[in-house]
Protein backbone atom coordinates (compact mmCIF):
# COMPACT_ATOMS: atom_id res chain seq x y z
CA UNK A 1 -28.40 -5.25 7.52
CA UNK A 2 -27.33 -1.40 8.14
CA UNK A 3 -23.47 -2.45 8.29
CA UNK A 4 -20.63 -3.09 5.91
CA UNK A 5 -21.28 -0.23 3.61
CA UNK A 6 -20.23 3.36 3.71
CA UNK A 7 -23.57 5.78 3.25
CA UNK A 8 -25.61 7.88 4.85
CA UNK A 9 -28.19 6.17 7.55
CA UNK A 10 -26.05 3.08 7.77
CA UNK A 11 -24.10 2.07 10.53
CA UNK A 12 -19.92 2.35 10.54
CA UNK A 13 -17.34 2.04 12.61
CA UNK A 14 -14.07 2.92 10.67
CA UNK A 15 -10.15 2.35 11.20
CA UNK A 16 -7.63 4.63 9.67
CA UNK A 17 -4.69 2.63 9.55
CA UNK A 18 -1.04 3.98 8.68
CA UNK A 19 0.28 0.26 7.27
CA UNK A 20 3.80 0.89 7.30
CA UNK A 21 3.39 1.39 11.45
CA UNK A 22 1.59 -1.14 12.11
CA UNK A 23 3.01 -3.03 15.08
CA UNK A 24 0.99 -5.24 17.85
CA UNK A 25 2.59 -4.93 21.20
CA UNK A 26 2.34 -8.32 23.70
CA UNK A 27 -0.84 -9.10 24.85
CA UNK A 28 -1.97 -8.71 28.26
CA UNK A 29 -4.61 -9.33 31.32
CA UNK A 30 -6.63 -6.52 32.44
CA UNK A 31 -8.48 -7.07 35.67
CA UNK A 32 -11.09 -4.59 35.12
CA UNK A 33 -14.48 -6.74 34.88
CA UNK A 34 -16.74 -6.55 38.11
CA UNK A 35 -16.37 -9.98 39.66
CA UNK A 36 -13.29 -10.23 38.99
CA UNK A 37 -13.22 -11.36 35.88
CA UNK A 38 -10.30 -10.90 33.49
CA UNK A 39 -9.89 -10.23 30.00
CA UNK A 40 -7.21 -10.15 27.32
CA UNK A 41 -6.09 -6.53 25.90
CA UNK A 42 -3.65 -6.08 23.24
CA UNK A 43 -2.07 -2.48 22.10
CA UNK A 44 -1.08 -1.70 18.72
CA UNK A 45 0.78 1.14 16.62
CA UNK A 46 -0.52 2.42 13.50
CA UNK A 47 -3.68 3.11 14.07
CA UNK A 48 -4.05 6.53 13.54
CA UNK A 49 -7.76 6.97 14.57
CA UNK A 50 -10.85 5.11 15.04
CA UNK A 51 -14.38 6.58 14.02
CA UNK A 52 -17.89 6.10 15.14
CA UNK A 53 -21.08 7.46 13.93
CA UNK A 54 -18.95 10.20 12.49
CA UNK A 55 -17.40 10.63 15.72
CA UNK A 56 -13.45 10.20 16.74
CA UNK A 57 -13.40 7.96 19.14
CA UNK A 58 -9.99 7.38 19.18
CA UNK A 59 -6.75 9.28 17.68
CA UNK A 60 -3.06 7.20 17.70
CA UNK A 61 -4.69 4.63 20.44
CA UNK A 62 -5.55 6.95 23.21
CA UNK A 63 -9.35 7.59 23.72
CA UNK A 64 -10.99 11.12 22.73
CA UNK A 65 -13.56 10.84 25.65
CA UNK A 66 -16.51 10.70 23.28
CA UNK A 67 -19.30 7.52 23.45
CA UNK A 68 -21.29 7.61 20.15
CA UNK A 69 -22.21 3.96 20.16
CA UNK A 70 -25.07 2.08 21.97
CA UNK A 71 -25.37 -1.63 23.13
CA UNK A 72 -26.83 -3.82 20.70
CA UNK A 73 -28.66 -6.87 22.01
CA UNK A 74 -30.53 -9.57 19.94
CA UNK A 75 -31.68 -9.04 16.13
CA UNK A 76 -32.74 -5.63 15.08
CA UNK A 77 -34.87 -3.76 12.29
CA UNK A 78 -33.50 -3.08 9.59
CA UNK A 79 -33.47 1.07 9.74
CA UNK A 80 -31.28 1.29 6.73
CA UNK A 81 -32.91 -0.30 4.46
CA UNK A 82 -36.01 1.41 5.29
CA UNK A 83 -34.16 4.75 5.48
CA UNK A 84 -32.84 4.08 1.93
CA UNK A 85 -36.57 2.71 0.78
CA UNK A 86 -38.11 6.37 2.03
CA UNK A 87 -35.61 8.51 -0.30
């Protein structure tokens, strides 16, 4: 409930994407996991940056060492709503 919309106390994680570069390279296995477990990566031009809580996480695909975000498990409150409810 505090995603898919662009204002203040909500959640967003945004994409600025340059259209006329866009280009997705071959996938590929990345054997990264603990365990041993794989999983399938794919690179791609054109995106110019990726944002986070306001943050850039990411500028023309390589990572800006920054870790806004937090794990999300199960269904949670609905902060936004109540943030927008208190103004």
């Amino acid at each position: 409930t505090d995603r898919g919309v662009v204002r203040p106390g909500y959640l967003a994680d945004l994409n600025v994407i340059d259209f006329d570069r866009l280009k997705l390279h071959a996938p590929y296995l990345a054997d990264d996991f603990p365990g041993g477990a794989l999983r399938l990566l794919q690179r791609a031009d054109g995106y110019e940056a990726t944002i986070k809580r306001g943050k850039v996480t990411f500028r023309e695909g390589e990572h800006c060492g920054l870790y806004p975000g937090g794990v999300v498990r199960g269904p949670q409150a609905a902060r936004a709503l109540a943030n927008e409810a208190a103004n």
